[in-house]
C-alpha atoms as a PDB file:
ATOM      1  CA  UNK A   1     -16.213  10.285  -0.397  1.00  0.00           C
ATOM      2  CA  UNK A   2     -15.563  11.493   2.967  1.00  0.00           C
ATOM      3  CA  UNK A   3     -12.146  11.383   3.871  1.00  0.00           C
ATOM      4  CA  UNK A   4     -10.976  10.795   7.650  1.00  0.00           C
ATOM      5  CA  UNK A   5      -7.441  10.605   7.867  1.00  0.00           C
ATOM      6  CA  UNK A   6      -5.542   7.565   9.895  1.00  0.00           C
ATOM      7  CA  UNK A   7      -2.496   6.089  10.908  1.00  0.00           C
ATOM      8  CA  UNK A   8      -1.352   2.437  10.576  1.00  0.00           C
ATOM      9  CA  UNK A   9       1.130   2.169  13.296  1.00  0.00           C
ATOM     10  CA  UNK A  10       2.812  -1.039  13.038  1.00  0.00           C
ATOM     11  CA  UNK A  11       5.537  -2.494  15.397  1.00  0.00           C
ATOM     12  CA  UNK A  12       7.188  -5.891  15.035  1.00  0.00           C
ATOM     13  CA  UNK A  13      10.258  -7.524  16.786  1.00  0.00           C
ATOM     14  CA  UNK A  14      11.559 -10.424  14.112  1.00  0.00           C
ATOM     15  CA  UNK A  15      13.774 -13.412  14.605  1.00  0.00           C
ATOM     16  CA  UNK A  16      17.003 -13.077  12.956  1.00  0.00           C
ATOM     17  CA  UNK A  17      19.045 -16.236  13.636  1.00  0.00           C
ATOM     18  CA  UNK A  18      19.083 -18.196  10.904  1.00  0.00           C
ATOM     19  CA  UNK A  19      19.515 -17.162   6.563  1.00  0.00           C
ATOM     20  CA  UNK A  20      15.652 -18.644   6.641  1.00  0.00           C
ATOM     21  CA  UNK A  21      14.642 -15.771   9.434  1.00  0.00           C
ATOM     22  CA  UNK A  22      16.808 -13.150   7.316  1.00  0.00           C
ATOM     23  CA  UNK A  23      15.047 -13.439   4.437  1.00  0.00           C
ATOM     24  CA  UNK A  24      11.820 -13.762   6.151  1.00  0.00           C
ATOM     25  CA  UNK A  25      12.444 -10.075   7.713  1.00  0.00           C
ATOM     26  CA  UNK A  26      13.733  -9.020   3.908  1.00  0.00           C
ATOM     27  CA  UNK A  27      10.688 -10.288   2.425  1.00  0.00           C
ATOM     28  CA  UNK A  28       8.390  -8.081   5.054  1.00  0.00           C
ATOM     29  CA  UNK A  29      10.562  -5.378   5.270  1.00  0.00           C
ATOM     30  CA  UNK A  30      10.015  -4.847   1.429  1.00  0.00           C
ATOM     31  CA  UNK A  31       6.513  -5.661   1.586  1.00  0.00           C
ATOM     32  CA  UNK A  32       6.140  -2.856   3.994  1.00  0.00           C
ATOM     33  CA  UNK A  33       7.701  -0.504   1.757  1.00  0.00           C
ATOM     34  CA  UNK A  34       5.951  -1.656  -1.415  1.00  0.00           C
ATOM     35  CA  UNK A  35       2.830  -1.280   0.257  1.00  0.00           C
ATOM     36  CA  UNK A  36       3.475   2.368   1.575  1.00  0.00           C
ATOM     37  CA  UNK A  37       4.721   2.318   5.352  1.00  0.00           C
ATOM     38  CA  UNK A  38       7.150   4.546   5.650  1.00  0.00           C
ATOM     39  CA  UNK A  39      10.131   3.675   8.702  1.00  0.00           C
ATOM     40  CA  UNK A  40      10.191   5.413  11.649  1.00  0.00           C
ATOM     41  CA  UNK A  41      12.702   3.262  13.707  1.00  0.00           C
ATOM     42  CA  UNK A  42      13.892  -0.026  12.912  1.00  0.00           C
ATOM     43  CA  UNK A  43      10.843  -1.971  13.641  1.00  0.00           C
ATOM     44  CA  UNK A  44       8.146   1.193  13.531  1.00  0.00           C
ATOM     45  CA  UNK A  45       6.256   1.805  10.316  1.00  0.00           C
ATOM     46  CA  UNK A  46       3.757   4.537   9.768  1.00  0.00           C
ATOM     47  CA  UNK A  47       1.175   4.449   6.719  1.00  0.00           C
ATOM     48  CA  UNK A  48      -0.914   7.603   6.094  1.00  0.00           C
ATOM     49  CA  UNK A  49      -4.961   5.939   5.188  1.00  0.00           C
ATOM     50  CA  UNK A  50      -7.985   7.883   3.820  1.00  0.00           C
ATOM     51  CA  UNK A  51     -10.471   5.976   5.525  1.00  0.00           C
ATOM     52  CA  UNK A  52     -11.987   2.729   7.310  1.00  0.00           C
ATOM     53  CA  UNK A  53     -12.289   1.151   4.204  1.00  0.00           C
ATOM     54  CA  UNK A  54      -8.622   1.780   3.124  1.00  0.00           C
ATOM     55  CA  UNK A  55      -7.481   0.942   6.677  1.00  0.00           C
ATOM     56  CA  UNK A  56      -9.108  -2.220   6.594  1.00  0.00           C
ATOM     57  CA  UNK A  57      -7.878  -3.227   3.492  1.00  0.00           C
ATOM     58  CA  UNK A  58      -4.170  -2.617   4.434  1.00  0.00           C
ATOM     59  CA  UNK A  59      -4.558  -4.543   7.368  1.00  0.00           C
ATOM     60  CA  UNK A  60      -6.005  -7.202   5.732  1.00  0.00           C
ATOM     61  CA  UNK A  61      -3.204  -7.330   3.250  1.00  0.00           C
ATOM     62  CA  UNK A  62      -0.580  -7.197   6.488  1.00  0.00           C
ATOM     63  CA  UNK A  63      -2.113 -10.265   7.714  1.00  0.00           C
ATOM     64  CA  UNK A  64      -2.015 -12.153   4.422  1.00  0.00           C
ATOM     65  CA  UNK A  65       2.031 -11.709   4.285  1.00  0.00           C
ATOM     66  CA  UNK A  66       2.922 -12.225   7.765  1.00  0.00           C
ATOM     67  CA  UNK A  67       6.468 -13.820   8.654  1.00  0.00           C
ATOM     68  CA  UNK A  68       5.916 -17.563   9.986  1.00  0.00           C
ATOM     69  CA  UNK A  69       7.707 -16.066  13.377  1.00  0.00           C
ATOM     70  CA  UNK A  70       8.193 -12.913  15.512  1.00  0.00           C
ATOM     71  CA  UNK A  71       5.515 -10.404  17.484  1.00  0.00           C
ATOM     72  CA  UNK A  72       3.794  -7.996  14.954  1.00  0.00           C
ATOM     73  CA  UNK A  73       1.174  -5.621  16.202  1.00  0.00           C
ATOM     74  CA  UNK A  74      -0.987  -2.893  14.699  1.00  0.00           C
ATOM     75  CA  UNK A  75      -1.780   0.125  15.934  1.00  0.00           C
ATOM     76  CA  UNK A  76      -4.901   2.318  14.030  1.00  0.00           C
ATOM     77  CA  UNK A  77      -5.018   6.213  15.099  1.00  0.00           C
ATOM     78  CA  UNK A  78      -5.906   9.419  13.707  1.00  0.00           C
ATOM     79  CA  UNK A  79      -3.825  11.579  12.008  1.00  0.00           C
ATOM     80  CA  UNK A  80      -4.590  14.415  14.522  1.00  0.00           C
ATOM     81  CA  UNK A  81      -2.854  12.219  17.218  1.00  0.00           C
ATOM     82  CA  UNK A  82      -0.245  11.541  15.413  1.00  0.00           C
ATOM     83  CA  UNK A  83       0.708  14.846  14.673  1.00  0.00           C
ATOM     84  CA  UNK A  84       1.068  15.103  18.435  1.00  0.00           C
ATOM     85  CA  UNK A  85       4.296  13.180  18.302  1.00  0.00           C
ATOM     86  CA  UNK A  86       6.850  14.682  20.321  1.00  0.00           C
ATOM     87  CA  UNK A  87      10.031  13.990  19.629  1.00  0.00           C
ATOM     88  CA  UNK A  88      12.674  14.106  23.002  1.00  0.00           C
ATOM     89  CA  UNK A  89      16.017  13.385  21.343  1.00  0.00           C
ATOM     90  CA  UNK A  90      16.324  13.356  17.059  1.00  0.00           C
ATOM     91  CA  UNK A  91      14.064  15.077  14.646  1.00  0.00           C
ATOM     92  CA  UNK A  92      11.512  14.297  12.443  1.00  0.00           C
ATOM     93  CA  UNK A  93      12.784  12.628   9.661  1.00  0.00           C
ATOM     94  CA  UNK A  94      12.533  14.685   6.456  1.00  0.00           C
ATOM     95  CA  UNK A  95      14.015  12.092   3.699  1.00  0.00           C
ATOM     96  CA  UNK A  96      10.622  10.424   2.977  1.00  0.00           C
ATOM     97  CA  UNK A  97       7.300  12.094   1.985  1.00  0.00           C
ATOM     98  CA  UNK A  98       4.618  11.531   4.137  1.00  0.00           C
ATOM     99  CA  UNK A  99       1.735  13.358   2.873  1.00  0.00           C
ATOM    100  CA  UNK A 100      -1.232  12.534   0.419  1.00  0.00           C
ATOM    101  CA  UNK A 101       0.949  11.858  -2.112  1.00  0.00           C
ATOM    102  CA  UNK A 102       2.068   8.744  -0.398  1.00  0.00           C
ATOM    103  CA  UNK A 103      -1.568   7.233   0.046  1.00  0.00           C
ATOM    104  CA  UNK A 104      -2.108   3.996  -2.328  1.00  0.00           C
ATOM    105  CA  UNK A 105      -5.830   3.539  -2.588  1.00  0.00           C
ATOM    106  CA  UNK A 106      -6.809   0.277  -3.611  1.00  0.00           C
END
């Protein structure tokens, strides 16, 4: 298999009026995690992919378990841009692993 690694950048700004849009944002929030994205910021996940096939997958699965409300957008890039991040005020975050070991294949 040949392996070209991406990022799943995905961004999302979620209503959180009501109990109905709080558990809405729960119920994606831990759907995110279950599935692999790691948080960057409050609304930025990151999820290391092997491939097109993987990537498209993933996305597909995002789609299927999207809240009824709110902006969510993905972002696909390599992992050589991403590695490019620069951070201007913070570090890295080094609580989470976010290497192969992290990749779910399905």
């Amino acid at each position: 298999m040949n392996y070209k690694f991406m990022r799943l950048m995905l961004f999302f700004d979620l209503p959180m009026q009501s109990d109905k849009e709080r558990r809405e944002y729960n119920r994606f929030h831990k759907f995110l995690l279950k599935n692999g994205f790691i948080m960057m910021q409050k609304s930025v996940y990151t999820k290391l992919v092997i491939n097109n096939v993987t990537s498209s997958a993933i996305k597909q699965r995002v789609r299927n378990n999207l809240p009824p409300e709110g902006i969510v957008e993905m972002l696909e890039i390599t992992e050589n841009q991403f590695s490019k991040i620069e951070y201007l005020v913070g570090e890295e975050q080094q609580l989470t692993i976010d290497s192969l070991d992290r990749v779910i294949e399905i």
